[in-house]
PDB file of N, CA and C in Angstrom:
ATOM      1  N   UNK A   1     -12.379   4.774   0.031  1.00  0.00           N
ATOM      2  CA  UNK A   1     -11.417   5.782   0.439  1.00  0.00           C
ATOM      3  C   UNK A   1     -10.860   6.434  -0.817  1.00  0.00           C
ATOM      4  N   UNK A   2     -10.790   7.616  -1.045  1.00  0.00           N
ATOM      5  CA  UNK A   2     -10.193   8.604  -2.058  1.00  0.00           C
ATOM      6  C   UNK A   2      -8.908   8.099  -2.493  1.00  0.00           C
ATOM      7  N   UNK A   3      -8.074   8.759  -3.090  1.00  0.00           N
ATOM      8  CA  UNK A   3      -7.004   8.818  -3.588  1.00  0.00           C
ATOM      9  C   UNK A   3      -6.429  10.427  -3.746  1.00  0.00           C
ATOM     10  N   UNK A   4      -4.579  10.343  -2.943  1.00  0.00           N
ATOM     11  CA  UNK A   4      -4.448  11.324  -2.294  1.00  0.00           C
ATOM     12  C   UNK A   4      -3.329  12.030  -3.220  1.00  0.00           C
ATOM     13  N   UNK A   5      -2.822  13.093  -3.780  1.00  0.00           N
ATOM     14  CA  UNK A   5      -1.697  13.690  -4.386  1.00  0.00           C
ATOM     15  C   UNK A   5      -1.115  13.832  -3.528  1.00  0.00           C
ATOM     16  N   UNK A   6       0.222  12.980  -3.399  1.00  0.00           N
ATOM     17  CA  UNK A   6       1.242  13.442  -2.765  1.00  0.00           C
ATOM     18  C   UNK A   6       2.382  14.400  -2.685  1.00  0.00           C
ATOM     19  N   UNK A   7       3.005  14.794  -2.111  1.00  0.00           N
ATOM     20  CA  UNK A   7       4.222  15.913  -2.229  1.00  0.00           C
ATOM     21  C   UNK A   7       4.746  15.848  -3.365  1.00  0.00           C
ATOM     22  N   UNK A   8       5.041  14.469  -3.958  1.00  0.00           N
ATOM     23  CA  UNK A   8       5.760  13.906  -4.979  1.00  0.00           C
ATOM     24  C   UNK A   8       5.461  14.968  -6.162  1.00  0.00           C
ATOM     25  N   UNK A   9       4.205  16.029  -5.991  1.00  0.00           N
ATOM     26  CA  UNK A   9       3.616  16.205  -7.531  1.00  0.00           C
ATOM     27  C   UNK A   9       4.392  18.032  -7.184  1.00  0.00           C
ATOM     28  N   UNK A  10       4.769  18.120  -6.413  1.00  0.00           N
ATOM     29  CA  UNK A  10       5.474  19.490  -6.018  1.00  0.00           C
ATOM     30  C   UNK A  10       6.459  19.816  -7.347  1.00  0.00           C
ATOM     31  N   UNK A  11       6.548  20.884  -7.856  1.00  0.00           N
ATOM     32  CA  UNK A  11       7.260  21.150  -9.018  1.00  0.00           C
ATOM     33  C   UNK A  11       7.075  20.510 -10.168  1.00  0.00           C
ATOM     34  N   UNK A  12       6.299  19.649 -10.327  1.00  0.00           N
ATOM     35  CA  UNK A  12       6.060  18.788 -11.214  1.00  0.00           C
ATOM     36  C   UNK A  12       4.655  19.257 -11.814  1.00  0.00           C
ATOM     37  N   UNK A  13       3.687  19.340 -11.708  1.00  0.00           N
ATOM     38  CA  UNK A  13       2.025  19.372 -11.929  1.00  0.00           C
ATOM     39  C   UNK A  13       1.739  18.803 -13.555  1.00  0.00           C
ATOM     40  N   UNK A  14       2.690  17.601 -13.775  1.00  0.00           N
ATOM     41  CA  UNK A  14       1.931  16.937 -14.435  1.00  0.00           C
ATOM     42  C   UNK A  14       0.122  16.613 -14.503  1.00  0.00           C
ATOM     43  N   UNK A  15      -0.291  17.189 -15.598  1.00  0.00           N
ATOM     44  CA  UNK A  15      -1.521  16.503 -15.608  1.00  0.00           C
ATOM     45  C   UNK A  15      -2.511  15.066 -16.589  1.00  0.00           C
ATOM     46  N   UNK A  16      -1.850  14.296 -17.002  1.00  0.00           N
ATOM     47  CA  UNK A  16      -2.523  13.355 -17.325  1.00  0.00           C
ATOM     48  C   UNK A  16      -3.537  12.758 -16.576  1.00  0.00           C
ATOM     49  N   UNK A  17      -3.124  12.757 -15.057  1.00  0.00           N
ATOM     50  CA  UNK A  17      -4.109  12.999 -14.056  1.00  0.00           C
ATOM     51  C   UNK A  17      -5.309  12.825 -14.606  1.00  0.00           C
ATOM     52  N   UNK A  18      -5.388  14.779 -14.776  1.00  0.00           N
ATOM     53  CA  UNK A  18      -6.736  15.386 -15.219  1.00  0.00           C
ATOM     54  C   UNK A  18      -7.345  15.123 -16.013  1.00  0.00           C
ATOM     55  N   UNK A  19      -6.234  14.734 -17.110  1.00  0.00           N
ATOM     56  CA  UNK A  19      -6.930  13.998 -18.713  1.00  0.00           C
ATOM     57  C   UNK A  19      -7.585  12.994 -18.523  1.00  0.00           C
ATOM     58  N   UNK A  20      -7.706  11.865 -17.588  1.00  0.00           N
ATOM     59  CA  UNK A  20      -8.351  10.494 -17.830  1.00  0.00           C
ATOM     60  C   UNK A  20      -9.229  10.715 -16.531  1.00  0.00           C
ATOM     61  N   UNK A  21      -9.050  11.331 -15.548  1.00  0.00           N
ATOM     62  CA  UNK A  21     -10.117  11.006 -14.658  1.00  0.00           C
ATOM     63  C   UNK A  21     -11.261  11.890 -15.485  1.00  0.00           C
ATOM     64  N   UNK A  22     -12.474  10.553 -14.715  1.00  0.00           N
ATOM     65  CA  UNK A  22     -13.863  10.842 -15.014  1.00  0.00           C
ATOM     66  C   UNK A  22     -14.731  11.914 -14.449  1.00  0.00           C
ATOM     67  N   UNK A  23     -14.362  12.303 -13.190  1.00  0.00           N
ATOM     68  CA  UNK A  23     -14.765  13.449 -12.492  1.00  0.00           C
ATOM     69  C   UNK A  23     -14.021  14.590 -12.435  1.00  0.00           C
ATOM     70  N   UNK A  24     -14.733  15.546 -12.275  1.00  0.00           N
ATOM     71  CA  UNK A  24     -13.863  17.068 -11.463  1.00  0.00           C
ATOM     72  C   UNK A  24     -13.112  17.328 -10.830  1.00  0.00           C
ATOM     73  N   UNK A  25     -12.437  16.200  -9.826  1.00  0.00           N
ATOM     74  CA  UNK A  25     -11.619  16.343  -8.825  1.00  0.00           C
ATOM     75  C   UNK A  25     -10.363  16.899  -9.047  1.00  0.00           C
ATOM     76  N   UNK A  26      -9.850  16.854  -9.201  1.00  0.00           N
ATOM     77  CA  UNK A  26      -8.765  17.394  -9.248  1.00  0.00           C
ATOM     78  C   UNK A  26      -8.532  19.113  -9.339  1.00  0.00           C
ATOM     79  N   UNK A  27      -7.612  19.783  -8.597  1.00  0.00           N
ATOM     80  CA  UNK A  27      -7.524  21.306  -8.285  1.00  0.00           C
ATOM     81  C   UNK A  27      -6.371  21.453  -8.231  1.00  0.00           C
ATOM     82  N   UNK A  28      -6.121  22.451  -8.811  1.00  0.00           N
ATOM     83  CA  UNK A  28      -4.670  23.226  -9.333  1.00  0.00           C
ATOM     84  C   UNK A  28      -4.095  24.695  -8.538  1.00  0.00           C
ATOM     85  N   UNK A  29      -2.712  23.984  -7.887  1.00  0.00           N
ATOM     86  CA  UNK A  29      -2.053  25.491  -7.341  1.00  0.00           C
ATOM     87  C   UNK A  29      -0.840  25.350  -8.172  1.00  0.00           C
ATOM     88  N   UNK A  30      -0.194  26.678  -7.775  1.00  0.00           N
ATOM     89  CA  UNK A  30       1.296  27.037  -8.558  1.00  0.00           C
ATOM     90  C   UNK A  30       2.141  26.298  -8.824  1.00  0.00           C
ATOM     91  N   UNK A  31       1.782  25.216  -7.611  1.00  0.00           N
ATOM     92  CA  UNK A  31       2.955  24.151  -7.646  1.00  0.00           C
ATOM     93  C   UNK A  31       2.801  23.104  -7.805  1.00  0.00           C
ATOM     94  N   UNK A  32       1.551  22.552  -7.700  1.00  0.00           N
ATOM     95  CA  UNK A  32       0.711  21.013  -7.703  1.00  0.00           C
ATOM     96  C   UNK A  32      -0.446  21.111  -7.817  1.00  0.00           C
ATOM     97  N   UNK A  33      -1.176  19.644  -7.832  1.00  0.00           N
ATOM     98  CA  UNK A  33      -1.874  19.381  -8.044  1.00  0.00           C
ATOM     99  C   UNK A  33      -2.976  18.638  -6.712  1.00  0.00           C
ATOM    100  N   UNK A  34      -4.204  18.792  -6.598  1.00  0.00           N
ATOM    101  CA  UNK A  34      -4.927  18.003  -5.393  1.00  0.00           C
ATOM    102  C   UNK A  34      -5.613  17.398  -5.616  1.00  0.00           C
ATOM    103  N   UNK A  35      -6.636  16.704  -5.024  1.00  0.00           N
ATOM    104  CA  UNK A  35      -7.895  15.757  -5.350  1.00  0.00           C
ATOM    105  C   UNK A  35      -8.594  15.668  -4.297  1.00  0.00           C
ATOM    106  N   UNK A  36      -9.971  16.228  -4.910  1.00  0.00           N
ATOM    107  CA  UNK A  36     -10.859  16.394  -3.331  1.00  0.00           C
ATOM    108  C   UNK A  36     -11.447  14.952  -3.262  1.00  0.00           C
ATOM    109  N   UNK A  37     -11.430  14.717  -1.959  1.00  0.00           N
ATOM    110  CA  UNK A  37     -11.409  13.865  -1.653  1.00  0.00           C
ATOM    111  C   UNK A  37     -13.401  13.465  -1.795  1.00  0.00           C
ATOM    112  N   UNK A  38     -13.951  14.316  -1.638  1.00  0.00           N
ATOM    113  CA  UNK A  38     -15.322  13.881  -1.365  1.00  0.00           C
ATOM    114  C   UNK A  38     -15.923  14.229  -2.890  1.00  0.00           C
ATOM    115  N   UNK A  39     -15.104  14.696  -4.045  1.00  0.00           N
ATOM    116  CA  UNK A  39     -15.409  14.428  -5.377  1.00  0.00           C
ATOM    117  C   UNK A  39     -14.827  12.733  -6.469  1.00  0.00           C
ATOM    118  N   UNK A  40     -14.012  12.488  -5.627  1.00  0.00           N
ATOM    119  CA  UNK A  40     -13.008  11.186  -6.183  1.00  0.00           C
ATOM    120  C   UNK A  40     -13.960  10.018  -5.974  1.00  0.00           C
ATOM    121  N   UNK A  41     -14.496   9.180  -7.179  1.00  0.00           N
ATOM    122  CA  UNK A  41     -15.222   8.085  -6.698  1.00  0.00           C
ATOM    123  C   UNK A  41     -13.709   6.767  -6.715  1.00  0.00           C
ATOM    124  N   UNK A  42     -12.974   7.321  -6.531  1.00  0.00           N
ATOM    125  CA  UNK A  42     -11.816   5.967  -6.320  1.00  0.00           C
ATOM    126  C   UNK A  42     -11.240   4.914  -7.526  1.00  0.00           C
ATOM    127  N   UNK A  43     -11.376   5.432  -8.704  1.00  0.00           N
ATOM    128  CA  UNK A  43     -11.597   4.549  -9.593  1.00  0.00           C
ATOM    129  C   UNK A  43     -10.644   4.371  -9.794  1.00  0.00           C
ATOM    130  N   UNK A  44      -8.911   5.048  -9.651  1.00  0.00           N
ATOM    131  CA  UNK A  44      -7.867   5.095  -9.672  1.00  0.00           C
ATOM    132  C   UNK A  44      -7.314   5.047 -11.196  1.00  0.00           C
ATOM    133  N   UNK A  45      -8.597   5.380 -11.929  1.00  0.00           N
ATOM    134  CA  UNK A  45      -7.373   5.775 -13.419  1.00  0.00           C
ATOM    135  C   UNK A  45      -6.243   6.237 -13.505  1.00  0.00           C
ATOM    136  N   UNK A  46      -6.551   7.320 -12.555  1.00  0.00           N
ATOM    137  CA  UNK A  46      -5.040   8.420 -13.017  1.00  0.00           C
ATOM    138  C   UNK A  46      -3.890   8.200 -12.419  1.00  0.00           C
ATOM    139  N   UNK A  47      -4.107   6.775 -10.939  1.00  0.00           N
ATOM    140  CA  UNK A  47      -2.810   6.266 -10.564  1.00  0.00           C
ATOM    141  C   UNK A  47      -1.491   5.978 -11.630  1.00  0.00           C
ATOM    142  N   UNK A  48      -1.987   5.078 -12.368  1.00  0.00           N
ATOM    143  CA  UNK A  48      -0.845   4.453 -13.162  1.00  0.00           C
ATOM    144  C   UNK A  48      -0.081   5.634 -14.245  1.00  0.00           C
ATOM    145  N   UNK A  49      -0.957   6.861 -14.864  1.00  0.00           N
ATOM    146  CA  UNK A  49      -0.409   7.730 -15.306  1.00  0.00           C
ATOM    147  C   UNK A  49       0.619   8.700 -15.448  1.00  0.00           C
ATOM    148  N   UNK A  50       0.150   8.860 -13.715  1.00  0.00           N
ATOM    149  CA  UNK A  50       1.347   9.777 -12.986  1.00  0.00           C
ATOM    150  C   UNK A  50       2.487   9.354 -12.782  1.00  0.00           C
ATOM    151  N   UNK A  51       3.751  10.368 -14.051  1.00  0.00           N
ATOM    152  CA  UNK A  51       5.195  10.272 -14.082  1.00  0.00           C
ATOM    153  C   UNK A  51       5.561   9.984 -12.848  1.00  0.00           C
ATOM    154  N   UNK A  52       5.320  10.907 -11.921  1.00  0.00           N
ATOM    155  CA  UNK A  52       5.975  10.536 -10.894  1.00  0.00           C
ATOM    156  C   UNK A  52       5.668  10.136  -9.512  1.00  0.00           C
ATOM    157  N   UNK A  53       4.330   9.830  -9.945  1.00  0.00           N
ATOM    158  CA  UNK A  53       3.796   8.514  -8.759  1.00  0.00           C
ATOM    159  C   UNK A  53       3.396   9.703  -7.618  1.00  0.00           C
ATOM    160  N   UNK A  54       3.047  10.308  -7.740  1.00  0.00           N
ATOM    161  CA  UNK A  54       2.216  11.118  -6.537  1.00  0.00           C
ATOM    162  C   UNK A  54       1.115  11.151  -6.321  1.00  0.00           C
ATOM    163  N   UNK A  55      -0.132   9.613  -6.957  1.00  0.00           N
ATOM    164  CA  UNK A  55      -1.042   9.886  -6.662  1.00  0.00           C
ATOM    165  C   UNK A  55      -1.209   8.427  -5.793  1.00  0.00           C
ATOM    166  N   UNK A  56      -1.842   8.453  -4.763  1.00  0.00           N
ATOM    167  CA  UNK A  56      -1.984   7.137  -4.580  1.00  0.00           C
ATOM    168  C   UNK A  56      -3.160   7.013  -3.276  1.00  0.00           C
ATOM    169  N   UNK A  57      -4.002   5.620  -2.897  1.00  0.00           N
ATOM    170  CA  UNK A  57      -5.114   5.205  -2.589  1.00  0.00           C
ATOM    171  C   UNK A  57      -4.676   5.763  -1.062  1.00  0.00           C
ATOM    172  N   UNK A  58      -5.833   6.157  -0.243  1.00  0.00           N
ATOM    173  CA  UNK A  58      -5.671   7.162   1.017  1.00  0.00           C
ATOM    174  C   UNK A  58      -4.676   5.749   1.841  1.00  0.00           C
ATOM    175  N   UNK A  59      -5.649   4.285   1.399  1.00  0.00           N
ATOM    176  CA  UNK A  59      -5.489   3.255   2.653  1.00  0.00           C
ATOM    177  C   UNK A  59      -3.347   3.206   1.904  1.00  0.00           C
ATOM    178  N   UNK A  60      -2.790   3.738   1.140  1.00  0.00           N
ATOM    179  CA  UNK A  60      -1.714   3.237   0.839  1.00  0.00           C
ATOM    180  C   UNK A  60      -0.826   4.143   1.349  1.00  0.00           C
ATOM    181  N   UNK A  61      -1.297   5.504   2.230  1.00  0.00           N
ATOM    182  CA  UNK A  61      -0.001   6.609   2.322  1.00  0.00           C
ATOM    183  C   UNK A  61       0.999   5.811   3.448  1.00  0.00           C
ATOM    184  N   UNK A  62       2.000   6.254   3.287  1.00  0.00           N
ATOM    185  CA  UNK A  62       2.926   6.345   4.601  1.00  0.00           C
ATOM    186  C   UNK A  62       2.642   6.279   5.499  1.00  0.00           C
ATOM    187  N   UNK A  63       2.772   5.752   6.998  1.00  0.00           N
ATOM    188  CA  UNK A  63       2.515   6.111   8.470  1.00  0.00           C
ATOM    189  C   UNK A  63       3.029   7.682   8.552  1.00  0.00           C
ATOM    190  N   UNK A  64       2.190   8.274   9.157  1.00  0.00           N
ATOM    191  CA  UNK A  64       2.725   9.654   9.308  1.00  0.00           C
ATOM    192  C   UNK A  64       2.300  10.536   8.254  1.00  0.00           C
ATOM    193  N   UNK A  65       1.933  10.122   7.299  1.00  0.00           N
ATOM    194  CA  UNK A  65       1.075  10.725   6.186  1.00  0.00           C
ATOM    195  C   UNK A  65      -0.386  10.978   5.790  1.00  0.00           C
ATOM    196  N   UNK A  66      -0.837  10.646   6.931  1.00  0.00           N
ATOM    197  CA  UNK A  66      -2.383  11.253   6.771  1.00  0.00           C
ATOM    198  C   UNK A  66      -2.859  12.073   6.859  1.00  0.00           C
ATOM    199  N   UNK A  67      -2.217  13.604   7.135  1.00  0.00           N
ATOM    200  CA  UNK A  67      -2.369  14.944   6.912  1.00  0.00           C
ATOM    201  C   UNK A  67      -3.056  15.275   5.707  1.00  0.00           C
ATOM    202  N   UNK A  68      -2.197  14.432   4.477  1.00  0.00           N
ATOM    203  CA  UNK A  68      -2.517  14.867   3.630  1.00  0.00           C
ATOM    204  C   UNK A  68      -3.827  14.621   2.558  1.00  0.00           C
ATOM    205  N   UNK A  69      -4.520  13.706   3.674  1.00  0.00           N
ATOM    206  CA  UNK A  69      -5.970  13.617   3.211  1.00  0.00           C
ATOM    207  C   UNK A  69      -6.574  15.080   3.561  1.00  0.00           C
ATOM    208  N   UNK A  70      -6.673  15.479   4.809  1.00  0.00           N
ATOM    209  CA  UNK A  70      -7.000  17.043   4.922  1.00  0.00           C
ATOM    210  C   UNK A  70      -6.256  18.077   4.304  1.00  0.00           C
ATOM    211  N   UNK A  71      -5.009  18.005   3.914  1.00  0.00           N
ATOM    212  CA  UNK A  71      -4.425  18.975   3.087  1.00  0.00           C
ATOM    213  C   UNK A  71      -5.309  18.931   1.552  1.00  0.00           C
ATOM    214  N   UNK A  72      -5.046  17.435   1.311  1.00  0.00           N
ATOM    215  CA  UNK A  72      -6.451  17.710  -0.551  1.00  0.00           C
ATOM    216  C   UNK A  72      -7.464  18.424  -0.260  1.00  0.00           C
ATOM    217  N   UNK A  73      -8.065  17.698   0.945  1.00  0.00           N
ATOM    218  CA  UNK A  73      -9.904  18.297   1.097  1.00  0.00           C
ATOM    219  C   UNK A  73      -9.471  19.841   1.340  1.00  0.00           C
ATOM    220  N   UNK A  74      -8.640  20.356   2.099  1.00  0.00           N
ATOM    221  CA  UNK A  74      -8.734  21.848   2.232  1.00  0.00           C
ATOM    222  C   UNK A  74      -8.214  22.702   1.024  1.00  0.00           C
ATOM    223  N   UNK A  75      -7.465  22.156   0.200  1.00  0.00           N
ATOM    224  CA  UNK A  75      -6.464  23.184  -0.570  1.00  0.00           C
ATOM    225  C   UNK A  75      -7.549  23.001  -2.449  1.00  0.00           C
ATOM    226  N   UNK A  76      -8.756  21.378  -2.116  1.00  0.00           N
ATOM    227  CA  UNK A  76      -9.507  21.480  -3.184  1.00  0.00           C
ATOM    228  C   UNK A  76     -10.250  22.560  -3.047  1.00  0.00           C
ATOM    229  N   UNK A  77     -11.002  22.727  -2.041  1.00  0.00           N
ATOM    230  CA  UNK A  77     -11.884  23.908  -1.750  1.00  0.00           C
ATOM    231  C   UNK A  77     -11.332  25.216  -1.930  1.00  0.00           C
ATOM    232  N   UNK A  78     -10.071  25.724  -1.727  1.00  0.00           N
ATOM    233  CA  UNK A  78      -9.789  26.737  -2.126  1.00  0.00           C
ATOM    234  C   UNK A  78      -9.519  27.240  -3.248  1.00  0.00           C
ATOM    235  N   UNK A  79      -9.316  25.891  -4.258  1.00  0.00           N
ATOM    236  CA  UNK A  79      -8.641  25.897  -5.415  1.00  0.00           C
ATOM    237  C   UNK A  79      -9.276  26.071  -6.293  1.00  0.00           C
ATOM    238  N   UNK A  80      -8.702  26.296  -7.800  1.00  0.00           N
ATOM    239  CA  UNK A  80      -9.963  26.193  -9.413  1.00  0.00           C
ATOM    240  C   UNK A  80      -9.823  24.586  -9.579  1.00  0.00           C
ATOM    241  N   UNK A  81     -11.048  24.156 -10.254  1.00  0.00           N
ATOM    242  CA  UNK A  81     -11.324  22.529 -10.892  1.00  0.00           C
ATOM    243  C   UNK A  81     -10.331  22.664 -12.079  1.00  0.00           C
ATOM    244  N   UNK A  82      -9.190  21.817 -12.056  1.00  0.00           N
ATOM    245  CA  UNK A  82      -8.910  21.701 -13.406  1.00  0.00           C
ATOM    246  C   UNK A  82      -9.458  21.019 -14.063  1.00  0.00           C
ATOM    247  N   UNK A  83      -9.518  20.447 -14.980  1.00  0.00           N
ATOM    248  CA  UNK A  83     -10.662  19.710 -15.832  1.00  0.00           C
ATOM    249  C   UNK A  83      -9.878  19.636 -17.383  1.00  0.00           C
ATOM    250  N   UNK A  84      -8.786  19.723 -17.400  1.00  0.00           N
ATOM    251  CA  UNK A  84      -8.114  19.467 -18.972  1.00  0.00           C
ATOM    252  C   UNK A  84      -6.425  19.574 -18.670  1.00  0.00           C
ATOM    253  N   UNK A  85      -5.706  18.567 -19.770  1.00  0.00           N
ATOM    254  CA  UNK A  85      -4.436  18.499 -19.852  1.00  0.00           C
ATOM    255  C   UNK A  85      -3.876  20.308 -19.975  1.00  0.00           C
ATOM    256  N   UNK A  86      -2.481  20.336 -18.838  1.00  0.00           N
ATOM    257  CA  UNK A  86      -1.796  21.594 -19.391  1.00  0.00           C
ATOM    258  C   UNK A  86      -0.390  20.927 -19.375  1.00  0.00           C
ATOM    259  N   UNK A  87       0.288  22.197 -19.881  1.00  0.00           N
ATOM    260  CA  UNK A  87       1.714  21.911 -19.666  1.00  0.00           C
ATOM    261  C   UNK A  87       2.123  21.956 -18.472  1.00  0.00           C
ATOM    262  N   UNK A  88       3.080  20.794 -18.253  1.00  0.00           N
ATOM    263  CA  UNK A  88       3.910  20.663 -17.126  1.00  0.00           C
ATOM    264  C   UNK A  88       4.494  21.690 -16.531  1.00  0.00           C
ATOM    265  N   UNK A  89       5.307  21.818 -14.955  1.00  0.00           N
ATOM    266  CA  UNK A  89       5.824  23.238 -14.878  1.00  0.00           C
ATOM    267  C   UNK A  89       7.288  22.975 -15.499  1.00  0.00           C
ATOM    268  N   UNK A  90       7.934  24.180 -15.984  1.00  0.00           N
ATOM    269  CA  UNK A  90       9.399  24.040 -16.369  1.00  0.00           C
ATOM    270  C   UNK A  90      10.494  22.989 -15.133  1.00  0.00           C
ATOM    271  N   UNK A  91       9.520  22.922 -14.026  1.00  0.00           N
ATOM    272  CA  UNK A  91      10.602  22.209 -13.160  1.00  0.00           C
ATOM    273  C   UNK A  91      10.792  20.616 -13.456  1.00  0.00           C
ATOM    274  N   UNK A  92       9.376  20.661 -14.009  1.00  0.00           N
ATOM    275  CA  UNK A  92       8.786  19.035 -14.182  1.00  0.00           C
ATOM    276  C   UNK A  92      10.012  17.829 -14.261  1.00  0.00           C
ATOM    277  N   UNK A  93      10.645  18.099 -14.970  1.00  0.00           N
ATOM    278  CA  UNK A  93      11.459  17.045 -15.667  1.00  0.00           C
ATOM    279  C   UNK A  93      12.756  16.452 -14.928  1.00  0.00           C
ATOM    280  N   UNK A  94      13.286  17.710 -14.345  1.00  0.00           N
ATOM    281  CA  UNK A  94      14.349  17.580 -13.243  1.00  0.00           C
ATOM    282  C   UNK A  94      13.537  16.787 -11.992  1.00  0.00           C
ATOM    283  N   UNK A  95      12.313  17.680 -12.056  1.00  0.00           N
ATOM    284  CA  UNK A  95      12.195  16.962 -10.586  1.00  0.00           C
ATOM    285  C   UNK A  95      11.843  15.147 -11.150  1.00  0.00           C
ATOM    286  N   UNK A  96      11.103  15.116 -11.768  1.00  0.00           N
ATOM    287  CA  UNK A  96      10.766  13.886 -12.268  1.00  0.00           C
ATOM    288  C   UNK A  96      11.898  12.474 -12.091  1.00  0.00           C
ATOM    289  N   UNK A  97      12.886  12.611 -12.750  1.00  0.00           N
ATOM    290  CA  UNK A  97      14.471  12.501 -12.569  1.00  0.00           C
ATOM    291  C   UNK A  97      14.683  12.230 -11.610  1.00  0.00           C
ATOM    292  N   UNK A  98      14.417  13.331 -10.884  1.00  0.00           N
ATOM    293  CA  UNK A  98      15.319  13.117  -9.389  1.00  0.00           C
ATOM    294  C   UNK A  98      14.112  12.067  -7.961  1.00  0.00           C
ATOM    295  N   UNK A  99      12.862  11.830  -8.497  1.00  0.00           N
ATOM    296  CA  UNK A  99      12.655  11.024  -7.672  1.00  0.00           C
ATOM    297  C   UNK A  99      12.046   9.302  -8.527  1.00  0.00           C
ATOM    298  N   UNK A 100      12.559   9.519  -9.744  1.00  0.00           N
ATOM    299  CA  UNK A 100      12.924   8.152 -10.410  1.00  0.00           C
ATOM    300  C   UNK A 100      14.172   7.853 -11.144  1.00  0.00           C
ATOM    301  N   UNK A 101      14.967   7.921 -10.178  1.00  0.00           N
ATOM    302  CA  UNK A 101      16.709   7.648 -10.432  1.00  0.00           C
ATOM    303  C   UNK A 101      16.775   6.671 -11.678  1.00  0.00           C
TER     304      UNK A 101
END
């Protein structure tokens, strides 16, 4: 089972992510970050990376959170491959903060 970007990465789009995973997966909008799901071989490098914990194993989401396996697979396909570290968004840090008190 993949590994899913959660909401958590909203305003944030940290990418260390991108830096250590081994594949392509990962796809970039204005506001976050995704991971297609049928490019992710599961290896979960980029779990432990992420400041603020928005990436995590499909079998680990929330009850009520499995949308967002089809939200990655649809919003990868629409998206560009990122494939290298960028800068964070200016929101990054606040938000960061505010969901690790």
């Amino acid at each position: 089972m993949p590994h899913v970007v959660t909401d958590a990465c909203t305003a944030c789009r940290y990418t260390e992510c991108v830096a250590i995973c081994p594949v392509d997966c990962f796809h970039a909008a204005d506001d976050r970050l995704y991971i297609d799901p049928d490019g992710c071989i599961d290896c979960a490098a980029c779990v432990p990376v992420c400041p603020v914990k928005a990436i995590v194993d499909a079998f680990d989401l929330a009850t009520g959170s499995e949308e967002l396996i089809a939200l990655n697979r649809q919003r990868s396909r629409e998206l560009p491959v990122i494939d290298g570290k960028s800068a964070p968004l200016p929101t990054a840090e606040a938000r960061r903060q505010s969901l690790n008190p």
